[in-house]
Protein backbone atom coordinates (compact mmCIF):
# COMPACT_ATOMS: atom_id res chain seq x y z
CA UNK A 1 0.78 15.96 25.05
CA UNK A 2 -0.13 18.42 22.36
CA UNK A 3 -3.00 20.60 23.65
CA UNK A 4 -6.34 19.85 21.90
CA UNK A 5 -8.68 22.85 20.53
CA UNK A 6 -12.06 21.35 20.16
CA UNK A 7 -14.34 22.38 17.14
CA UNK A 8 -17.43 20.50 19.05
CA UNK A 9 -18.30 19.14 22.49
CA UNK A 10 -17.29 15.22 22.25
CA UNK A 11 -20.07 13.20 20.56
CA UNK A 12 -22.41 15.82 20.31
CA UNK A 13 -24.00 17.78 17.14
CA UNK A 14 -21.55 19.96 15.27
CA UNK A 15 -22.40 23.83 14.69
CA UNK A 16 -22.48 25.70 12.06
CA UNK A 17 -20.03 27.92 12.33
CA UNK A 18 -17.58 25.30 13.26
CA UNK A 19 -17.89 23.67 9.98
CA UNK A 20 -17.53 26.70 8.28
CA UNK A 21 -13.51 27.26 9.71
CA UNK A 22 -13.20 23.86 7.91
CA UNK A 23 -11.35 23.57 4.14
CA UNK A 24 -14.75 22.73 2.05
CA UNK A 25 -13.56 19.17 1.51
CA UNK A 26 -13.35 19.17 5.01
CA UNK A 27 -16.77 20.30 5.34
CA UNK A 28 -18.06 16.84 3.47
CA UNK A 29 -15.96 14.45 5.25
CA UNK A 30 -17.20 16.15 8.32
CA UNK A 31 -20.91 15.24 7.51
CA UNK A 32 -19.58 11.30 6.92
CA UNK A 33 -18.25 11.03 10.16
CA UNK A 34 -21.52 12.55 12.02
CA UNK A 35 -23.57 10.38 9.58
CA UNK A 36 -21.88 7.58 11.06
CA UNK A 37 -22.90 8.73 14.89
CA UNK A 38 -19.29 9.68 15.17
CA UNK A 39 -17.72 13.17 16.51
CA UNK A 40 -14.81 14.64 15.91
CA UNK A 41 -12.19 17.21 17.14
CA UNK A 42 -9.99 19.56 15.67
CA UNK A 43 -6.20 19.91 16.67
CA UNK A 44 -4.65 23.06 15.24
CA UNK A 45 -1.14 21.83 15.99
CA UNK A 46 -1.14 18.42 15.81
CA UNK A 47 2.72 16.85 16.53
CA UNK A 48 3.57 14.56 13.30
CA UNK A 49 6.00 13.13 15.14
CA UNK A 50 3.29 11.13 17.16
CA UNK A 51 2.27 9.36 13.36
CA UNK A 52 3.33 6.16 12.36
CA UNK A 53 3.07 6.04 8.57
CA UNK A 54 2.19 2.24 8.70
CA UNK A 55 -0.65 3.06 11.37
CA UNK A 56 -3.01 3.27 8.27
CA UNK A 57 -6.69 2.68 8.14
CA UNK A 58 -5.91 -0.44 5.42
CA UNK A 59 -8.85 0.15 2.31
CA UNK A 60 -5.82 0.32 -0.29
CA UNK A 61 -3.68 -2.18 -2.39
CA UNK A 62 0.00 -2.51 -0.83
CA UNK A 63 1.53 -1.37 -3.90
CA UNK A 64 -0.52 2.09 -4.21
CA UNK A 65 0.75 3.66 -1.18
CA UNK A 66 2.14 7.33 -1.24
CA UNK A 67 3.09 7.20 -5.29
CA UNK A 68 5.81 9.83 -5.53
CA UNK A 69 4.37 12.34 -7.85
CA UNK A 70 1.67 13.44 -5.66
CA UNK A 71 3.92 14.00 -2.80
CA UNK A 72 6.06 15.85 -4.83
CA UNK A 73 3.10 17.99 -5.90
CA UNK A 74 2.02 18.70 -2.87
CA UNK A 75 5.18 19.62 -1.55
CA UNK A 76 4.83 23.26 -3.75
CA UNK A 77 1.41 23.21 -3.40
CA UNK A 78 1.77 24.00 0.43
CA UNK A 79 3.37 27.00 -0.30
CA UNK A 80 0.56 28.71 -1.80
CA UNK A 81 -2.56 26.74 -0.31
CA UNK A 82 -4.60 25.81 2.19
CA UNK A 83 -5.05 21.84 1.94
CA UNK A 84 -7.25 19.85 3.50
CA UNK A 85 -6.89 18.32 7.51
CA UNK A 86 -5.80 15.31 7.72
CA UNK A 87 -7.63 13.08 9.25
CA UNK A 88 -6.61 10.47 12.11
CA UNK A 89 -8.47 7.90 14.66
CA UNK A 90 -8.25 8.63 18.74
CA UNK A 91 -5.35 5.90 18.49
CA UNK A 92 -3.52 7.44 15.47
CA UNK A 93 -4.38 5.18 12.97
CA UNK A 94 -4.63 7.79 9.61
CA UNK A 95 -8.01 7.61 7.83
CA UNK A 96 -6.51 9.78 5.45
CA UNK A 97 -3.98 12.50 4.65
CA UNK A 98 -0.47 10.23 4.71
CA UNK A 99 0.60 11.65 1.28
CA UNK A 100 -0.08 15.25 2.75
CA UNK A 101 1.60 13.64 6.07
CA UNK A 102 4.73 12.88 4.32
CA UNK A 103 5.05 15.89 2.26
CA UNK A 104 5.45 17.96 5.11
CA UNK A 105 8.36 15.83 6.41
CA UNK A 106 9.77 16.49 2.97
CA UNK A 107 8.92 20.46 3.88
CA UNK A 108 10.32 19.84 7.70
CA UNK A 109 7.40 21.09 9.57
CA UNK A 110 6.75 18.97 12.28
CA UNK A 111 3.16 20.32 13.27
CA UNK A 112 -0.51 20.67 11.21
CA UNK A 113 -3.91 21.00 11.79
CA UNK A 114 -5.86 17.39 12.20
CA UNK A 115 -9.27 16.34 12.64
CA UNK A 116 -9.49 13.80 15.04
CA UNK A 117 -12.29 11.22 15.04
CA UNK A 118 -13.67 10.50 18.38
CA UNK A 119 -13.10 6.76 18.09
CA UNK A 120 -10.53 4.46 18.40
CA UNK A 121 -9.65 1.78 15.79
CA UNK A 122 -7.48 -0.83 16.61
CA UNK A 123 -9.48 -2.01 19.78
CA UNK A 124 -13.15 -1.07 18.81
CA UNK A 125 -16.09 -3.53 18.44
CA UNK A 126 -16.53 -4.82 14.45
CA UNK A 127 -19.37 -1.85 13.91
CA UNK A 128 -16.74 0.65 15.03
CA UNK A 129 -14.10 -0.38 12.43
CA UNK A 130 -16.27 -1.07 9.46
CA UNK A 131 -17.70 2.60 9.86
CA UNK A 132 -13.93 3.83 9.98
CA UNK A 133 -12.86 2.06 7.39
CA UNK A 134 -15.79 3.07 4.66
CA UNK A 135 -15.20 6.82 5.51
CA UNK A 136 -11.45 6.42 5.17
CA UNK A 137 -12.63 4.53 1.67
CA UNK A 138 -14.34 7.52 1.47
CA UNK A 139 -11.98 10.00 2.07
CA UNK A 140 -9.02 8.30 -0.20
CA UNK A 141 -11.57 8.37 -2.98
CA UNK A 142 -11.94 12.05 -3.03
CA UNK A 143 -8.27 12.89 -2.52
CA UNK A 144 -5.32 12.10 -4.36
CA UNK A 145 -4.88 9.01 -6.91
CA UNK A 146 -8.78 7.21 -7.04
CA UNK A 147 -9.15 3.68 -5.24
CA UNK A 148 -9.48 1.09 -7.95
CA UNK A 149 -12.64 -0.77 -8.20
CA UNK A 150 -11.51 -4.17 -5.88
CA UNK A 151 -10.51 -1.29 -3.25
CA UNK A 152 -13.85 0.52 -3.28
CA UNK A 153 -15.74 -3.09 -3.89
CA UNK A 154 -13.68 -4.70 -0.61
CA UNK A 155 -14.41 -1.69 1.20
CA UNK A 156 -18.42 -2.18 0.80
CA UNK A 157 -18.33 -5.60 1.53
CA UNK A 158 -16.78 -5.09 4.75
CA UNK A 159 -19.46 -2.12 5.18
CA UNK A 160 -22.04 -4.81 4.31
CA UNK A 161 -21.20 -7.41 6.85
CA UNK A 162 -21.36 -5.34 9.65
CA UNK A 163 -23.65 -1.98 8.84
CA UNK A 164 -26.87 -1.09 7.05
CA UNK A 165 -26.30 0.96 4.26
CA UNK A 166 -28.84 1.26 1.46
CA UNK A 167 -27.38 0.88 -2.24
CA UNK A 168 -27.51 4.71 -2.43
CA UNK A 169 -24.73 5.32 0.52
CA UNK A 170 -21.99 2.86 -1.53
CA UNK A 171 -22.65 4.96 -4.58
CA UNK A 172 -22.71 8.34 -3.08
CA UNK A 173 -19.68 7.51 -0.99
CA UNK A 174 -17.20 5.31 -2.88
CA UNK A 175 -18.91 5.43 -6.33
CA UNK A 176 -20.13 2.12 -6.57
CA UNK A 177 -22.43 1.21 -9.31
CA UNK A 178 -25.56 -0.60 -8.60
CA UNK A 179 -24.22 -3.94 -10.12
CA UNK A 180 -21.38 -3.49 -8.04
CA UNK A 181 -23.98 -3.24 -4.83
CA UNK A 182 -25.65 -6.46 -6.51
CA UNK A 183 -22.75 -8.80 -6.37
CA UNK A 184 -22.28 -7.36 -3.32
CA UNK A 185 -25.20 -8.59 -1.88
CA UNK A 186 -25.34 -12.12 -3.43
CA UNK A 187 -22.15 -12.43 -2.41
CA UNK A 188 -23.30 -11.47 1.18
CA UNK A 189 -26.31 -14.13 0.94
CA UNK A 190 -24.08 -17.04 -0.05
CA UNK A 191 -22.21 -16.71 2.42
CA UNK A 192 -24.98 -16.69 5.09
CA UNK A 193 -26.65 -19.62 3.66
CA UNK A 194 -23.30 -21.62 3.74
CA UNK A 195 -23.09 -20.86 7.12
CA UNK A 196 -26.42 -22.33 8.21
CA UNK A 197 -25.88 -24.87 6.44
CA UNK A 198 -21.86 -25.57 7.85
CA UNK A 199 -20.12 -25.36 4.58
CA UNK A 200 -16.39 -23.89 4.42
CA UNK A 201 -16.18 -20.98 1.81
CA UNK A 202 -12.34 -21.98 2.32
CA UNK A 203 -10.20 -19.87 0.24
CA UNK A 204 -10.01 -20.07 -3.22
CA UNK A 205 -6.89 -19.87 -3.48
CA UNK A 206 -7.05 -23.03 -1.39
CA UNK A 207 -9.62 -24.63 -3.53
CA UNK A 208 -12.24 -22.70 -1.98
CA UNK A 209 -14.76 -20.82 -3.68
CA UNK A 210 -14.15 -18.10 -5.83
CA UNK A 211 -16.17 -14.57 -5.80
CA UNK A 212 -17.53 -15.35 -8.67
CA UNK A 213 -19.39 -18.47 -7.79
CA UNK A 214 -20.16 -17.40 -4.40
CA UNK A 215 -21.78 -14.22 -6.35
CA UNK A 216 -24.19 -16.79 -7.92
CA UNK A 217 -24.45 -18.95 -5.24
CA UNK A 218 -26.50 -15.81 -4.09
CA UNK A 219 -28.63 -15.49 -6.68
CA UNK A 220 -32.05 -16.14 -6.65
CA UNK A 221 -32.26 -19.12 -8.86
CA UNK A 222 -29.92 -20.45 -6.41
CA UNK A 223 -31.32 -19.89 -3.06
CA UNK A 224 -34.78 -21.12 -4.07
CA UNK A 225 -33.14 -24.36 -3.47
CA UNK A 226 -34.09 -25.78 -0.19
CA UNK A 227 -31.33 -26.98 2.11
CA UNK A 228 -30.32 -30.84 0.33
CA UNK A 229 -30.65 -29.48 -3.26
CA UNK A 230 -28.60 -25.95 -2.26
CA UNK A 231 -25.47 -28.36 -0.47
CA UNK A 232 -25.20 -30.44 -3.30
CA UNK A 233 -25.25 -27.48 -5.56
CA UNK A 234 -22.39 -25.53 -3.14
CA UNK A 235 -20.33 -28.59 -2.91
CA UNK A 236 -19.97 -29.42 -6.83
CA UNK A 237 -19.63 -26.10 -7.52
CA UNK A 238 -16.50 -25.82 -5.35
CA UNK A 239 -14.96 -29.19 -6.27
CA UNK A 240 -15.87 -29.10 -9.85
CA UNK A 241 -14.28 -25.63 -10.31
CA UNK A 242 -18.29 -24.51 -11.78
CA UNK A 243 -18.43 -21.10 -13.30
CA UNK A 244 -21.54 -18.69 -12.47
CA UNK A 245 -23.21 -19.20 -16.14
CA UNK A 246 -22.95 -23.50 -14.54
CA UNK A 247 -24.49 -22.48 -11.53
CA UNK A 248 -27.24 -20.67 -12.49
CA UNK A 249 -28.43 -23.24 -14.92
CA UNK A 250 -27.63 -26.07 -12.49
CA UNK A 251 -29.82 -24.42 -9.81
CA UNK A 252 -32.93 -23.94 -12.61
CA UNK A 253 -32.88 -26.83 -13.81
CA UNK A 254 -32.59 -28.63 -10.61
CA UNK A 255 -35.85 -26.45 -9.51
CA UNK A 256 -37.53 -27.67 -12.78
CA UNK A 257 -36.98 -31.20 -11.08
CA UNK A 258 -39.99 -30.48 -8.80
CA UNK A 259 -39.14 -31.96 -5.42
CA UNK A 260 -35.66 -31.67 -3.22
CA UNK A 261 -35.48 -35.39 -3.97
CA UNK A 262 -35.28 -35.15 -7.74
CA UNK A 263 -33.20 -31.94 -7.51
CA UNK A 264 -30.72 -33.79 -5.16
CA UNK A 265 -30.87 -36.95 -7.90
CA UNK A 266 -30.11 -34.62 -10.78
CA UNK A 267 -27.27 -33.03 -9.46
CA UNK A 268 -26.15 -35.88 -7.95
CA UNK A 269 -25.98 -37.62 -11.80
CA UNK A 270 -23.96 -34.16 -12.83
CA UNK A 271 -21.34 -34.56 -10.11
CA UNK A 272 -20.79 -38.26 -11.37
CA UNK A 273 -20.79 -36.80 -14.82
CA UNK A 274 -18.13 -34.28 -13.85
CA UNK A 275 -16.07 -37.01 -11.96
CA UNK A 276 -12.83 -36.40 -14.29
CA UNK A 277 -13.11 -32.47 -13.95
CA UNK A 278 -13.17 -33.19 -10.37
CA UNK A 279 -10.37 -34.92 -10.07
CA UNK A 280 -8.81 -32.30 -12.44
CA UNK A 281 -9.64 -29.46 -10.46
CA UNK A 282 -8.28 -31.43 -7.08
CA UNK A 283 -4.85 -31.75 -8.96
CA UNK A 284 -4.10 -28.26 -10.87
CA UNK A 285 -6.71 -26.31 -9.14
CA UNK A 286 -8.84 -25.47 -12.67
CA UNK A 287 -11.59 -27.32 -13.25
CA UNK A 288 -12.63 -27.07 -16.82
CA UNK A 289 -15.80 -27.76 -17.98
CA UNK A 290 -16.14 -30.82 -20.57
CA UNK A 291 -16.86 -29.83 -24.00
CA UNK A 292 -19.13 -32.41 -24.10
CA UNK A 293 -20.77 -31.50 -21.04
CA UNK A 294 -21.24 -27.91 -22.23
CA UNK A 295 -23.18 -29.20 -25.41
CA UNK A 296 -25.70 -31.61 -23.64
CA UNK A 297 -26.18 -28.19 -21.65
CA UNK A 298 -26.65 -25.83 -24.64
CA UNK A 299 -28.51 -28.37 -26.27
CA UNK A 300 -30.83 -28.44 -23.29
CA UNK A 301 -32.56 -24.86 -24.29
CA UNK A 302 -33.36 -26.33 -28.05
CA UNK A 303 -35.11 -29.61 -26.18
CA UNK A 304 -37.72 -27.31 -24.31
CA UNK A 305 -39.18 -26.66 -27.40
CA UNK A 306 -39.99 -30.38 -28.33
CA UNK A 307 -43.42 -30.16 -29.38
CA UNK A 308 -43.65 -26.78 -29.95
CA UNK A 309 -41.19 -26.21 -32.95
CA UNK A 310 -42.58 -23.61 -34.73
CA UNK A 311 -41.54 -21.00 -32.04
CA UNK A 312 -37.67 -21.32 -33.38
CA UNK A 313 -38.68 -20.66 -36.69
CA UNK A 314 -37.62 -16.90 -37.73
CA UNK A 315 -39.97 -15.02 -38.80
CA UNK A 316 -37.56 -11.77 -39.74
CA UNK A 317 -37.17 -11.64 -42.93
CA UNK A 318 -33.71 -9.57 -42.45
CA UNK A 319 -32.30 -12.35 -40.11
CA UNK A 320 -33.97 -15.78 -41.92
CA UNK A 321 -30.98 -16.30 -44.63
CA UNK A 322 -28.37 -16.35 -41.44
CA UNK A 323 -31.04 -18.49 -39.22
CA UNK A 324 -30.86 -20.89 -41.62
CA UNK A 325 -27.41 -21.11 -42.62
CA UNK A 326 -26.62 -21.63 -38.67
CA UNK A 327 -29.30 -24.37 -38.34
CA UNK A 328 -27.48 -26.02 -41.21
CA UNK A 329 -24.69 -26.15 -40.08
CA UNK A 330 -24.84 -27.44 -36.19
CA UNK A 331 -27.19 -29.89 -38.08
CA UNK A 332 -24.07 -31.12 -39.85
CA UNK A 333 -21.72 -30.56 -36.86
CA UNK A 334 -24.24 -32.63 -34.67
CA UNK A 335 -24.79 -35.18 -37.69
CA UNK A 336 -20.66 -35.46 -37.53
CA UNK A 337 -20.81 -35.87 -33.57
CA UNK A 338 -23.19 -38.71 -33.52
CA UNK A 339 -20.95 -40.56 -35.98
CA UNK A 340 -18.26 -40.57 -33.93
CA UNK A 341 -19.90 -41.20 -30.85
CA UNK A 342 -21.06 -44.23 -32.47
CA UNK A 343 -17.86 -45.34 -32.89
CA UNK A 344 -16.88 -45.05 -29.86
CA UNK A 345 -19.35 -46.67 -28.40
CA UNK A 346 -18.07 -50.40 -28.86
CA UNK A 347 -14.99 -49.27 -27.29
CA UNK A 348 -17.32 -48.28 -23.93
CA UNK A 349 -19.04 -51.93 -24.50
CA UNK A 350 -15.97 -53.93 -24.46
CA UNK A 351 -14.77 -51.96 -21.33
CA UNK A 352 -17.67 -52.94 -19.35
């Protein structure tokens, strides 16, 4: 066993001057791990041999491991620098440095310094790996090629499952915008509803639900719904294949109903509306929305204002010449519609 120089007494706060011995980046990712209730040691010769490459703390894609420029890079820039310690888990698992890791293979050295977190992460509790695996988010972000958005996004979400970060710790530590903390959290409240309630996610890959739906499946307008309205809403939504804009609207304008029996009745006349789309989306996977479906439902807006007409009348005189010219003509497109609706109606008749 390589002998291990602590900077700090295991677990307990780190001094001052200890910190200061650390590279400056060092410094920062220091202050994560304590912010975390974690310690950490420092080994000054740390055997590389002991590092398995594929013993990574997983927060990127598999195809943006190691890219060979930066190695290369680093390879001359360890002749003239000081880089930052890697840093590694109790059971070797890296939470970052394997490009710096592998350039010194290329450089045949066979021992570095290390900062070791005092944790283990194969065999710790759920909290234990989430924390690891937002500071090695953390970490990858400041050094070398940037995560990508999904990799900084599935990094929070697994922080938000399990630990209680405000929106200001995803943005200060893997630049997260606050829409990005948003979807986030919908996402997170969809999926605790569903649970209550016993409905499978599944994957949607699978025919599951996608992100996107379970996003606004978390909205608001959606969990105002109590529990019969919400299923029925969940349930179409993953059968029919409904985007968020359907969703949303769905949810409002099952609200608008009044009572959980009407909303339940109203979406239950939508999912027989959508029975072909269904079907559709059980066969290929894609269920796309009818045309005609999507005009009853932009229609629906202009039918609020029955009664009250005058408040779609334009009243700037800069805009009134296009206003008008659009009213004229989805007046003739619906005038055209209705015509051929009519036509088809006798075909619908005879059917029956």
């Amino acid at each position: 066993m390589v002998p291990i120089v602590r900077s700090t007494v295991k677990l307990s706060p780190v001094s001052a001057s200890a910190k200061q011995q650390l590279h400056a980046e060092n410094q920062h990712q220091v202050s994560l791990i304590e912010f975390f209730g974690l310690g950490w040691t420092v080994v000054n010769q740390y055997d590389m041999d002991e590092i398995d490459p594929e013993r990574r703390i997983q927060v990127r894609d598999s195809n943006h491991y190691n890219p060979s420029a930066p190695v290369k890079w680093l390879v001359q820039q360890m002749s003239h620098k000081v880089l930052p310690f890697p840093i590694v888990t109790q059971d070797r698992f890296v939470a970052d440095g394997n490009t710096r890791f592998k350039a010194r293979k290329i450089r045949r050295e066979r021992f570095t310094p290390v900062i070791v977190i005092d944790a283990r992460y194969e065999d710790s509790p759920p909290e234990i790996q989430a924390k690891l695996e937002v500071l090695a988010a953390a970490f990858n972000g400041e050094h070398g090629t940037a995560l990508t958005s999904a990799e900084r996004v599935r990094a929070a979400s697994t922080a938000f499952h399990s630990l209680n970060l405000a929106p200001e710790h995803y943005s200060a530590m893997l630049g997260l915008k606050p829409s990005d903390v948003t979807a986030i959290n919908q996402e997170a409240a969809a999926r605790a509803r569903l649970e209550k309630l016993n409905i499978d996610t599944g994957d949607s890959k699978n025919g599951g639900l996608s992100a996107p739906a379970l996003r606004a499946l978390g909205r608001q307008a959606c969990l105002n719904l109590n529990n019969q309205p919400y299923t029925a809403l969940a349930n179409l939504a993953q059968e029919a294949g409904l985007t968020t804009a359907e969703i949303t609207q769905l949810a409002t304008e099952a609200k608008e109903t009044g009572s959980d029996q009407q909303a339940f009745a109203f979406l239950t006349t939508q999912r027989e509306e959508m029975a072909d789309r269904i079907v559709q989306k059980r066969l290929t996977g894609e269920g796309h929305p009818a045309a005609s479906g999507q005009l009853r439902r932009a229609l629906g807006y202009a039918r609020k204002f029955q009664g009250n007409e005058a408040q779609l009348i334009e009243t700037n005189p800069a805009a009134m010449a296009e206003h008008i010219a659009v009213l004229t003509e989805v007046r003739d497109l619906l005038s055209r519609v209705l015509e051929l609706q009519a036509e088809y109606q006798p075909t619908l008749e005879e059917a029956a």
